[in-house]
N, C-alpha and C. Protein backbone atom coordinates (compact mmCIF):
# COMPACT_ATOMS: atom_id res chain seq x y z
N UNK A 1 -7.45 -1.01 -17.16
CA UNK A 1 -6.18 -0.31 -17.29
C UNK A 1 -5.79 0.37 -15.99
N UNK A 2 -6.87 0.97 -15.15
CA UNK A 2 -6.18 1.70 -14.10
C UNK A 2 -6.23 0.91 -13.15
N UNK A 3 -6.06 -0.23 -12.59
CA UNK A 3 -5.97 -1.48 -11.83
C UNK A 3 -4.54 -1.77 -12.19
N UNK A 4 -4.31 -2.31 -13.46
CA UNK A 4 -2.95 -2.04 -13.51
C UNK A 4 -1.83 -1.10 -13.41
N UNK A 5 -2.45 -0.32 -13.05
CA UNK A 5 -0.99 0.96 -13.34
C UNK A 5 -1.29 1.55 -11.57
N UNK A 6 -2.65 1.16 -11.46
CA UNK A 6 -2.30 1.11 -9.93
C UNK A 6 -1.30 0.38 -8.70
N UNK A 7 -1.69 -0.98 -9.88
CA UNK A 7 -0.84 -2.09 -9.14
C UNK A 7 0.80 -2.41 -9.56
N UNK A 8 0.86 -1.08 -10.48
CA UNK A 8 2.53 -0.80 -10.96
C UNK A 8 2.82 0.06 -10.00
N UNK A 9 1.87 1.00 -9.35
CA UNK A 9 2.67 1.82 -8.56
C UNK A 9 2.82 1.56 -6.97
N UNK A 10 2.14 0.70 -6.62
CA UNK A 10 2.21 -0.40 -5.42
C UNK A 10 3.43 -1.14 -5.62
N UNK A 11 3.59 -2.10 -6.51
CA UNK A 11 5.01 -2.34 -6.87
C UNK A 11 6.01 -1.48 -6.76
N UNK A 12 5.59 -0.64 -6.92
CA UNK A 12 6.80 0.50 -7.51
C UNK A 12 7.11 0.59 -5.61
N UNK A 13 5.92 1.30 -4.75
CA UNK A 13 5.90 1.61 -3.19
C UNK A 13 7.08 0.18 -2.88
N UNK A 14 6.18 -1.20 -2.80
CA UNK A 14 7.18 -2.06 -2.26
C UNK A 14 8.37 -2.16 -2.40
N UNK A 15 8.98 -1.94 -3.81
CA UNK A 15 10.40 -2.11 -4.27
C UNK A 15 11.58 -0.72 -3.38
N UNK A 16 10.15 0.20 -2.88
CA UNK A 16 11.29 1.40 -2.36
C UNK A 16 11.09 0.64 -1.01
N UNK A 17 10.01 0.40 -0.50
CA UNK A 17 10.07 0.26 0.90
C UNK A 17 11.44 -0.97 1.27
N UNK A 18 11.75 -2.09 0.21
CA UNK A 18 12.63 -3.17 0.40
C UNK A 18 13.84 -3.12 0.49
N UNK A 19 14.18 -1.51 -0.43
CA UNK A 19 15.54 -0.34 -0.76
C UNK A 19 15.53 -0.17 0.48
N UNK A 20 14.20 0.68 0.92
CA UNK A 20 15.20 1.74 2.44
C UNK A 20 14.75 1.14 3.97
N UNK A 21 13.61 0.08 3.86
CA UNK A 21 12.98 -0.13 5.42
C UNK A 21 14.31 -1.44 5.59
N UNK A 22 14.80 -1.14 7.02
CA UNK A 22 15.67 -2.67 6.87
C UNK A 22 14.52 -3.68 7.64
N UNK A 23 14.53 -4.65 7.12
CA UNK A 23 13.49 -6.03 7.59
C UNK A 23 12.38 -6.13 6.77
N UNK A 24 12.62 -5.31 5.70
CA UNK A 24 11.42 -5.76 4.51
C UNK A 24 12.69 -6.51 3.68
N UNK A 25 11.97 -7.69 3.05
CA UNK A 25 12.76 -8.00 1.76
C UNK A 25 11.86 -9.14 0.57
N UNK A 26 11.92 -8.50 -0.29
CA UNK A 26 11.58 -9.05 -1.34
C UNK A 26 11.80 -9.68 -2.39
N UNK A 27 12.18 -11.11 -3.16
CA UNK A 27 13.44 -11.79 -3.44
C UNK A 27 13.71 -12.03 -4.89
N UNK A 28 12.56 -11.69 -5.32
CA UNK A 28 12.15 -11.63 -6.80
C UNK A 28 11.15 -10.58 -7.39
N UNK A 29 11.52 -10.18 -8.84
CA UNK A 29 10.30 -9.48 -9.41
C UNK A 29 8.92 -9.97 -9.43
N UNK A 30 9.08 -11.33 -9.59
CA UNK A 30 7.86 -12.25 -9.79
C UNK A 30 7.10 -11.45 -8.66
N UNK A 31 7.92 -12.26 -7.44
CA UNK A 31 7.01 -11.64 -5.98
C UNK A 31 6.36 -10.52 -5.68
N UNK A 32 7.53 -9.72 -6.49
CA UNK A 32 7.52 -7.82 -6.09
C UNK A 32 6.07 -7.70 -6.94
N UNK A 33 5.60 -8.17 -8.30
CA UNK A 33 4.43 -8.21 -8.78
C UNK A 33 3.17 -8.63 -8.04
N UNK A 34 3.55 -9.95 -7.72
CA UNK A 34 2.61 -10.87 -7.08
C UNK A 34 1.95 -10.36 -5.67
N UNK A 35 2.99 -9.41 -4.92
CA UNK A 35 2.86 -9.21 -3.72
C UNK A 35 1.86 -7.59 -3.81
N UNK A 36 2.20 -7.22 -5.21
CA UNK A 36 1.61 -5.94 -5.22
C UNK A 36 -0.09 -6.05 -5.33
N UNK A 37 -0.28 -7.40 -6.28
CA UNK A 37 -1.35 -7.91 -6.86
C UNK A 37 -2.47 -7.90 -5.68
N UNK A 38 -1.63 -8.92 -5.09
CA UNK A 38 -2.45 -9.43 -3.43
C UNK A 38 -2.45 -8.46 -2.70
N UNK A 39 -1.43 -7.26 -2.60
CA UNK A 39 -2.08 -6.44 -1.57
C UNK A 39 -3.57 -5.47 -2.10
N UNK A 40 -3.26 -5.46 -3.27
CA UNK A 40 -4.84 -4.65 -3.50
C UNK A 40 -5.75 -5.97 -3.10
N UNK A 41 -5.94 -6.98 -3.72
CA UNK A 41 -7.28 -7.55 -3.22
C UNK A 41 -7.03 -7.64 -1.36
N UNK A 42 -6.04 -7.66 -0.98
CA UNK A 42 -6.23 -7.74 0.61
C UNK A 42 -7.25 -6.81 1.10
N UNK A 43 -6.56 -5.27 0.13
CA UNK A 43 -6.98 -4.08 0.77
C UNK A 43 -8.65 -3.40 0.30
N UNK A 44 -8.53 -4.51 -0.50
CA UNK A 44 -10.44 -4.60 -1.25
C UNK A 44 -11.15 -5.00 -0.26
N UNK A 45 -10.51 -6.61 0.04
CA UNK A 45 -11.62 -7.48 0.83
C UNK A 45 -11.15 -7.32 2.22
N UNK A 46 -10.39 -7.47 2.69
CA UNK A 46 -10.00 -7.48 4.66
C UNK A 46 -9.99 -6.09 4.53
N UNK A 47 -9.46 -5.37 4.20
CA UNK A 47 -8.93 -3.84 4.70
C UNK A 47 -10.58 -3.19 5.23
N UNK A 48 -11.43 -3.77 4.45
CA UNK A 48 -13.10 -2.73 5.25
C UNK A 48 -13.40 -3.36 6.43
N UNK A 49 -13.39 -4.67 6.78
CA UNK A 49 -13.57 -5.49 7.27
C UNK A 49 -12.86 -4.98 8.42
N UNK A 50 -11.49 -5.20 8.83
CA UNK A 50 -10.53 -4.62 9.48
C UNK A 50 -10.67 -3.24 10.14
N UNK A 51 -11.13 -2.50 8.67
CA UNK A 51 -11.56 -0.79 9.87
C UNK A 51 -12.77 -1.23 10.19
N UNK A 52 -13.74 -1.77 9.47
CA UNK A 52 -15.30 -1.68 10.49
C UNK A 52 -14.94 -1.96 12.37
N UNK A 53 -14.00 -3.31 12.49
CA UNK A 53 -14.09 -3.88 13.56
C UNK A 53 -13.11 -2.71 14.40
N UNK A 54 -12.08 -2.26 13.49
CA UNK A 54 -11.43 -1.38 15.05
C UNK A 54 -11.39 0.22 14.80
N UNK A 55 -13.08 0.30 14.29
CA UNK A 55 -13.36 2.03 13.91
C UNK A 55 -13.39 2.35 15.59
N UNK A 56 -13.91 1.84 16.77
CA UNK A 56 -13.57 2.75 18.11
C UNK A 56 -12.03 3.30 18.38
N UNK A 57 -11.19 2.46 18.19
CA UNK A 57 -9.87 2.74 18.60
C UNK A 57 -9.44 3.56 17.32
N UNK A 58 -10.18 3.36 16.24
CA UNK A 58 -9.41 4.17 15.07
C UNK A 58 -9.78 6.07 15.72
N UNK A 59 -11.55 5.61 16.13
CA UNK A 59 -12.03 7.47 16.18
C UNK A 59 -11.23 7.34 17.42
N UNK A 60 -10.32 7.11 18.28
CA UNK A 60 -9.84 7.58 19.95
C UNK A 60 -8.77 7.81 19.40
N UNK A 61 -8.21 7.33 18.26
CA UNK A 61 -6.64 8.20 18.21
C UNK A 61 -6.75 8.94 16.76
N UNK A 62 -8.07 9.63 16.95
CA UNK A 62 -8.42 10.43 15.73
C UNK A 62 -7.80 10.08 14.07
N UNK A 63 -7.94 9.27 13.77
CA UNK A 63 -7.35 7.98 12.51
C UNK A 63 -5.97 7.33 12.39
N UNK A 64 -5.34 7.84 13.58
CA UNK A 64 -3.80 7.09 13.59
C UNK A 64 -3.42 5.45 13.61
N UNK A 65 -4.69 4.87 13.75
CA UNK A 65 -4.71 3.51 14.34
C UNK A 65 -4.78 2.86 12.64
N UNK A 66 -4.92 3.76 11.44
CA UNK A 66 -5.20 3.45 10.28
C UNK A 66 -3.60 2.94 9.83
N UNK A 67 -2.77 3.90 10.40
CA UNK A 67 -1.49 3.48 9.61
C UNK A 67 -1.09 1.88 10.52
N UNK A 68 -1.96 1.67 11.31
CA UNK A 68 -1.48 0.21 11.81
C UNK A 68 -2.52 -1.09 11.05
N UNK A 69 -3.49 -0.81 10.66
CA UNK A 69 -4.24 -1.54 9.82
C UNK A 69 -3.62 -1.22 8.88
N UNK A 70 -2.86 -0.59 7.93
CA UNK A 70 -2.22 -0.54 6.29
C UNK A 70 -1.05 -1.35 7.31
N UNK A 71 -0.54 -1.61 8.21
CA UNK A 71 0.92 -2.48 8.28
C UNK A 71 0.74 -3.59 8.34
N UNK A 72 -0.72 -3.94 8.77
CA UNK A 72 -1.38 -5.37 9.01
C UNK A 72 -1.91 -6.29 7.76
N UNK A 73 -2.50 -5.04 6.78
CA UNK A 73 -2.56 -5.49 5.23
C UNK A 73 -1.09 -6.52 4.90
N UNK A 74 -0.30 -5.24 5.05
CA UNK A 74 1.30 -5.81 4.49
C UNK A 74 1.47 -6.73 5.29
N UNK A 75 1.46 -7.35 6.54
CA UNK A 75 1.59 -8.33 7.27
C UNK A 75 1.22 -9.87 6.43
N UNK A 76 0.07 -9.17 6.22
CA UNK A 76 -0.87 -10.38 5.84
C UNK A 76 -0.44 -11.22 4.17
N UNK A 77 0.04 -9.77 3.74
CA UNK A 77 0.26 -10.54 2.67
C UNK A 77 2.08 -10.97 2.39
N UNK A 78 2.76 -10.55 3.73
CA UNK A 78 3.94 -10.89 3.40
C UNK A 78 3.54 -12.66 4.55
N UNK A 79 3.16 -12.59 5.40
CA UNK A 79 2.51 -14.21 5.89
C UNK A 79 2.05 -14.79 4.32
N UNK A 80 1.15 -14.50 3.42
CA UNK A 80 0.65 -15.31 2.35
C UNK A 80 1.89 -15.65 1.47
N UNK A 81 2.67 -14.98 0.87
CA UNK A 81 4.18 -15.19 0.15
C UNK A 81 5.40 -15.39 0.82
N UNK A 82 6.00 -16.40 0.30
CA UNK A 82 6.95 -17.14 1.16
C UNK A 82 8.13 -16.15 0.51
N UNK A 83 7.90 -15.46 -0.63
CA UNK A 83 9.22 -14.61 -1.00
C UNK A 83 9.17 -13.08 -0.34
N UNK A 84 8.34 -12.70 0.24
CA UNK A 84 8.37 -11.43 0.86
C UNK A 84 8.36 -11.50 2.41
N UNK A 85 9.11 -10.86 3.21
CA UNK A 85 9.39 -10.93 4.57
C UNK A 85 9.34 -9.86 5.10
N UNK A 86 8.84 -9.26 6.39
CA UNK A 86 9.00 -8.13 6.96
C UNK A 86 9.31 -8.39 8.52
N UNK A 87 9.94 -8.29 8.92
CA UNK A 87 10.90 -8.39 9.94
C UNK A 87 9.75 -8.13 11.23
N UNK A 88 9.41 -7.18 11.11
CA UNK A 88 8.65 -6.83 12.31
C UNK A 88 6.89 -6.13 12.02
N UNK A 89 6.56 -5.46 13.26
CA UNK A 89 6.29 -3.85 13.52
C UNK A 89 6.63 -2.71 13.18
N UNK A 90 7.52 -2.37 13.43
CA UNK A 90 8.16 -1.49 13.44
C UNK A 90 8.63 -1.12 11.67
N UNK A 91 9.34 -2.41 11.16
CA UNK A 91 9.60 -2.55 9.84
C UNK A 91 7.75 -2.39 8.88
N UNK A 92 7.24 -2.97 9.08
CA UNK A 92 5.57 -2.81 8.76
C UNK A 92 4.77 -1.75 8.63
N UNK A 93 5.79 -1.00 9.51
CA UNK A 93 4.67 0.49 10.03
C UNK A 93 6.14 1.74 8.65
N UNK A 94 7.30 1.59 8.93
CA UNK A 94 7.87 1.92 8.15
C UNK A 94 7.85 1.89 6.57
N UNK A 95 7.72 0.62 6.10
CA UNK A 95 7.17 0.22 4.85
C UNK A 95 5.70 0.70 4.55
N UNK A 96 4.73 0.60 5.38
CA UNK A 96 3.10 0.76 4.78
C UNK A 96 3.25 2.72 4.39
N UNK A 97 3.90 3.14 5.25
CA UNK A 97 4.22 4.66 5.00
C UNK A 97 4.84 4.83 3.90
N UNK A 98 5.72 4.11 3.46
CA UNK A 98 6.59 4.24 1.93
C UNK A 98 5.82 4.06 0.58
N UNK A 99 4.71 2.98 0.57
CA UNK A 99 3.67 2.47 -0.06
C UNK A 99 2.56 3.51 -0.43
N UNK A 100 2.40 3.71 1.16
CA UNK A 100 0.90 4.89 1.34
C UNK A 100 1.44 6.36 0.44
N UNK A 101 2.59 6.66 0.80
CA UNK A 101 3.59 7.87 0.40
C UNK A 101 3.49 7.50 -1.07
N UNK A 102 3.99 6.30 -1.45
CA UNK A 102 4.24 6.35 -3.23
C UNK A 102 2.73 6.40 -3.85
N UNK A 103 1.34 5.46 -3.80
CA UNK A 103 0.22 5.87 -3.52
C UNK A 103 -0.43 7.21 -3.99
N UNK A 104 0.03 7.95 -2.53
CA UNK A 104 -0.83 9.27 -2.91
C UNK A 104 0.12 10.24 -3.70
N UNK A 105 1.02 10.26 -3.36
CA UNK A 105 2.25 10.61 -5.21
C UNK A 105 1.64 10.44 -6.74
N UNK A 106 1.12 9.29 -6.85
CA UNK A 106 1.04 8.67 -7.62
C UNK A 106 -0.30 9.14 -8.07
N UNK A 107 -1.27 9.03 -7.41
CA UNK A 107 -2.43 9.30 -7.05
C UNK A 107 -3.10 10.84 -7.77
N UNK A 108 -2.14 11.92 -7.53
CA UNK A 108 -2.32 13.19 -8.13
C UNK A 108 -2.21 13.15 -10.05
N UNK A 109 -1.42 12.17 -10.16
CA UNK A 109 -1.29 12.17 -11.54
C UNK A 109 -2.19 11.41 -12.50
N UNK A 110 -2.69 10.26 -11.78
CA UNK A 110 -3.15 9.00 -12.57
C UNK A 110 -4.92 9.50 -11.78
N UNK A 111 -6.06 9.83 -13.06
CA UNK A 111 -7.20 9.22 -12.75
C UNK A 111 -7.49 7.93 -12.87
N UNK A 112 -8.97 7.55 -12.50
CA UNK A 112 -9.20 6.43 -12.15
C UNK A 112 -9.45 5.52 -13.66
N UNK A 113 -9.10 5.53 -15.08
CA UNK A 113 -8.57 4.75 -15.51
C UNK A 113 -7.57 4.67 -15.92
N UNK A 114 -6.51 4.97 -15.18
CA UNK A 114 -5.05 4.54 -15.09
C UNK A 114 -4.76 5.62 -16.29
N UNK A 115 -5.04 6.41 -16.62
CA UNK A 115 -4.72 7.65 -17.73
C UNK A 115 -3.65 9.04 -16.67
N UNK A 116 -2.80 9.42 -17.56
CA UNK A 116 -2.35 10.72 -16.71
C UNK A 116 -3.52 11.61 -16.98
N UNK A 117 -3.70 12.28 -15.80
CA UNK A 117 -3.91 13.59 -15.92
C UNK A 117 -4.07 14.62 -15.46
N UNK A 118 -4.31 15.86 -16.39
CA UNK A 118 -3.85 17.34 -15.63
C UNK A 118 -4.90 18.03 -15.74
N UNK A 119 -5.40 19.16 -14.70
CA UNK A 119 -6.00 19.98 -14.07
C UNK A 119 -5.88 21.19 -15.12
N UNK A 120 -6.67 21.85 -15.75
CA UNK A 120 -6.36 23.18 -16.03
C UNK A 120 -7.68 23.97 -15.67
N UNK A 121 -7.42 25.28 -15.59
CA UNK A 121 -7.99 26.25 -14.67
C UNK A 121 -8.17 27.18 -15.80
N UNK A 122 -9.43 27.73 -16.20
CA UNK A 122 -9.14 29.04 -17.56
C UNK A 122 -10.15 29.81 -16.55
N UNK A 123 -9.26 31.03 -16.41
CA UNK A 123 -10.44 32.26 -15.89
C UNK A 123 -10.83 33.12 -16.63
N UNK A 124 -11.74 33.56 -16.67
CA UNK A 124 -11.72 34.52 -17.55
C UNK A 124 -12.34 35.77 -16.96
């Protein structure tokens, strides 16, 4: 269950990033699903892979080099689907921020089996 509602809110990231980044576009729901699907396994299997090899340049710009590996994920999987396109760099690095942004939004509400939930605090 929380795989899916993860991968609803990845969907959910792409569909804004396709709204506001210009040079993302996405042409169908099918895709907007499909594309959400594939970016988690991208970000399962390449995404460790990816930081192992460029953890020097990641620790020299103290983790900034991360938001360019999350644009390279999206790269990769808009290269794998012929219905999703991202124009550039620039568009890549704009979008993975919209994603990452909806994500950790998302993230505060949903534990890890896709359940809401809330924090309460009793002092006494």
């Amino acid at each position: 269950m929380g795989f899916f509602v993860r991968m609803l809110v990845s969907a959910l990231g792409l569909w804004l990033a396709s709204r506001i980044v210009p040079g993302v576009e996405i042409t169908a729901t099918g895709t907007l699903l499909f594309a959400a699907l594939l970016l988690g396994v991208v970000n399962a299997v390449v995404r460790p892979v990816v930081i192992l090899l460029t953890l020097p340049i990641t620790v020299l710009t103290l983790g900034l080099f991360l938001w360019v590996v999350n644009a390279a994920m999206l790269g990769v999987v808009a290269w794998l689907l012929s219905g999703f396109q991202i124009a550039g760099l620039g568009s890549a690095l704009l979008a993975s921020a919209i994603v990452s942004i909806t994500s950790w939004l998302a993230s505060w509400h949903i534990g890890p089996r896709g359940r809401h939930e809330v924090l309460i605090i009793r002092r006494d």
